[in-house]
C-alpha atoms as a PDB file:
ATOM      1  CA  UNK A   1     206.973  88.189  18.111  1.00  0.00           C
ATOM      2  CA  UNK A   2     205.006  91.093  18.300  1.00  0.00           C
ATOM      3  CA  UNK A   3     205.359  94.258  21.025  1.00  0.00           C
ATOM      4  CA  UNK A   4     202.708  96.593  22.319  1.00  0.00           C
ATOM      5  CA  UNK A   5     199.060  95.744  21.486  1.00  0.00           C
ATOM      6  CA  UNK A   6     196.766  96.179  18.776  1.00  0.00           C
ATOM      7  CA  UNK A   7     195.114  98.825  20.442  1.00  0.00           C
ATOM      8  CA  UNK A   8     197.707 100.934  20.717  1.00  0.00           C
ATOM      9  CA  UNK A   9     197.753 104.943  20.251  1.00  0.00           C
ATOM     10  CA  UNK A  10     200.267 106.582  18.044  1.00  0.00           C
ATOM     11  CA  UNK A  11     200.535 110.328  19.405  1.00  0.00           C
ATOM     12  CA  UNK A  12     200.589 112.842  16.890  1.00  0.00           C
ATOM     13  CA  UNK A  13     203.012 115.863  16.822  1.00  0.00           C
ATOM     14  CA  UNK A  14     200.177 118.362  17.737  1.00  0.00           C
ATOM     15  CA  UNK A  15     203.015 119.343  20.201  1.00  0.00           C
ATOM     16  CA  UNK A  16     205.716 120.246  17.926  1.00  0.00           C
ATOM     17  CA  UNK A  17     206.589 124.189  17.685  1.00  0.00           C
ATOM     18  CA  UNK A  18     206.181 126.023  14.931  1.00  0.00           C
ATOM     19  CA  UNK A  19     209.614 126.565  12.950  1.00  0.00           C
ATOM     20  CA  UNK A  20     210.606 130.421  12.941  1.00  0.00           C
ATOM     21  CA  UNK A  21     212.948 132.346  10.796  1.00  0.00           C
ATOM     22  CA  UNK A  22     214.150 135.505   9.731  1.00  0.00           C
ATOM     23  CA  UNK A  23     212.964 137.779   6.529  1.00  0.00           C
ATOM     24  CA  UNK A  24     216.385 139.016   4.385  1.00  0.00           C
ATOM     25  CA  UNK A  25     214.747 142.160   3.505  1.00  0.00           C
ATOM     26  CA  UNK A  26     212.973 143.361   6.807  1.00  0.00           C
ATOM     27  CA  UNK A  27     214.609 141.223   9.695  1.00  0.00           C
ATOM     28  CA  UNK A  28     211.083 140.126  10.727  1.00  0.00           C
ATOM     29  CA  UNK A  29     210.709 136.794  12.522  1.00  0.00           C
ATOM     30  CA  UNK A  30     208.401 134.811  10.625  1.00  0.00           C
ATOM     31  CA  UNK A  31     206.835 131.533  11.560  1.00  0.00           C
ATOM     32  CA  UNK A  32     206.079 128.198   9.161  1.00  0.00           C
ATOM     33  CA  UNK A  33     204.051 125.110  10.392  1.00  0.00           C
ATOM     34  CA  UNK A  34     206.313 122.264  11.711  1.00  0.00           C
ATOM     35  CA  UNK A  35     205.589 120.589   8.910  1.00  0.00           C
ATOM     36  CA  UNK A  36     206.520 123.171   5.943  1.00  0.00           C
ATOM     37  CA  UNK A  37     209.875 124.180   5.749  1.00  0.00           C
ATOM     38  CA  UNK A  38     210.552 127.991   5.464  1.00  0.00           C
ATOM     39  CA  UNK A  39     210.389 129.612   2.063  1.00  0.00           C
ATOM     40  CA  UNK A  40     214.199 129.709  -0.054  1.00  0.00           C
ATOM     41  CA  UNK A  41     215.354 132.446  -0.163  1.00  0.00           C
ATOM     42  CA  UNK A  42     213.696 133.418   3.126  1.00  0.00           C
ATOM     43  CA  UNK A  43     211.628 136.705   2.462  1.00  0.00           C
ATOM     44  CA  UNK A  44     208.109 137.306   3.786  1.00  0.00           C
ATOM     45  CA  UNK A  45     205.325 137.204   1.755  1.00  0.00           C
ATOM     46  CA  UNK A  46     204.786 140.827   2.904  1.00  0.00           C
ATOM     47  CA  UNK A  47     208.149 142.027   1.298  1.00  0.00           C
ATOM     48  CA  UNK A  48     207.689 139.718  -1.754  1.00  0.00           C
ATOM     49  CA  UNK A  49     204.769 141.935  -2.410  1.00  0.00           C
ATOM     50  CA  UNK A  50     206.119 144.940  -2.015  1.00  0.00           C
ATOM     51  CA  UNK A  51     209.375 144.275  -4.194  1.00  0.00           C
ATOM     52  CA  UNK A  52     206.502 142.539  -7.025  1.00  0.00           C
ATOM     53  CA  UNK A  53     204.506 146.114  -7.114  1.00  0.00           C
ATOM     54  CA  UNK A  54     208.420 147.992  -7.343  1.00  0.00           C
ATOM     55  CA  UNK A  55     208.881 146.011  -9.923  1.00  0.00           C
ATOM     56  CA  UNK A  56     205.708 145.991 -12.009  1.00  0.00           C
ATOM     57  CA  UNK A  57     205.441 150.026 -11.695  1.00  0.00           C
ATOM     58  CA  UNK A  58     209.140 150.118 -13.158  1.00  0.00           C
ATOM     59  CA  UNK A  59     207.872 148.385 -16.068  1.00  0.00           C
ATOM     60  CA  UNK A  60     205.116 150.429 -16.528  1.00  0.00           C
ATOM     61  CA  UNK A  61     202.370 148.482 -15.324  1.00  0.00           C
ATOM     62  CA  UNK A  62     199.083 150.306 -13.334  1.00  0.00           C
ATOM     63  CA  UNK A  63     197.614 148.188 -10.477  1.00  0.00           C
END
């Protein structure tokens, strides 16, 4: 036995909210797709920046 028809529509989660989360280093709310799960450890990409050029200068590097 079969339910529904074949011409059925399958709704898509256009509706679903975005999933938001908190940076470790600045407190900033960030906000991943509903479909990507929030970076681990959760740091923006801004402060992930910033710590990578602290870090490359202390080693000597120029940018």
């Amino acid at each position: 036995m079969t339910y529904g028809s074949k011409t059925m529509r399958i709704v898509s989660d256009d509706f679903a909210e975005p999933v938001q989360w908190f940076c470790l280093m600045c407190d900033g709310v960030e906000e991943s797709a509903p479909d990507v799960e929030p970076p681990s450890p959760p740091i923006c990409p801004t402060c992930i920046r910033l710590a990578l050029v602290q870090a490359l200068r202390a080693l000597g590097v120029d940018l």
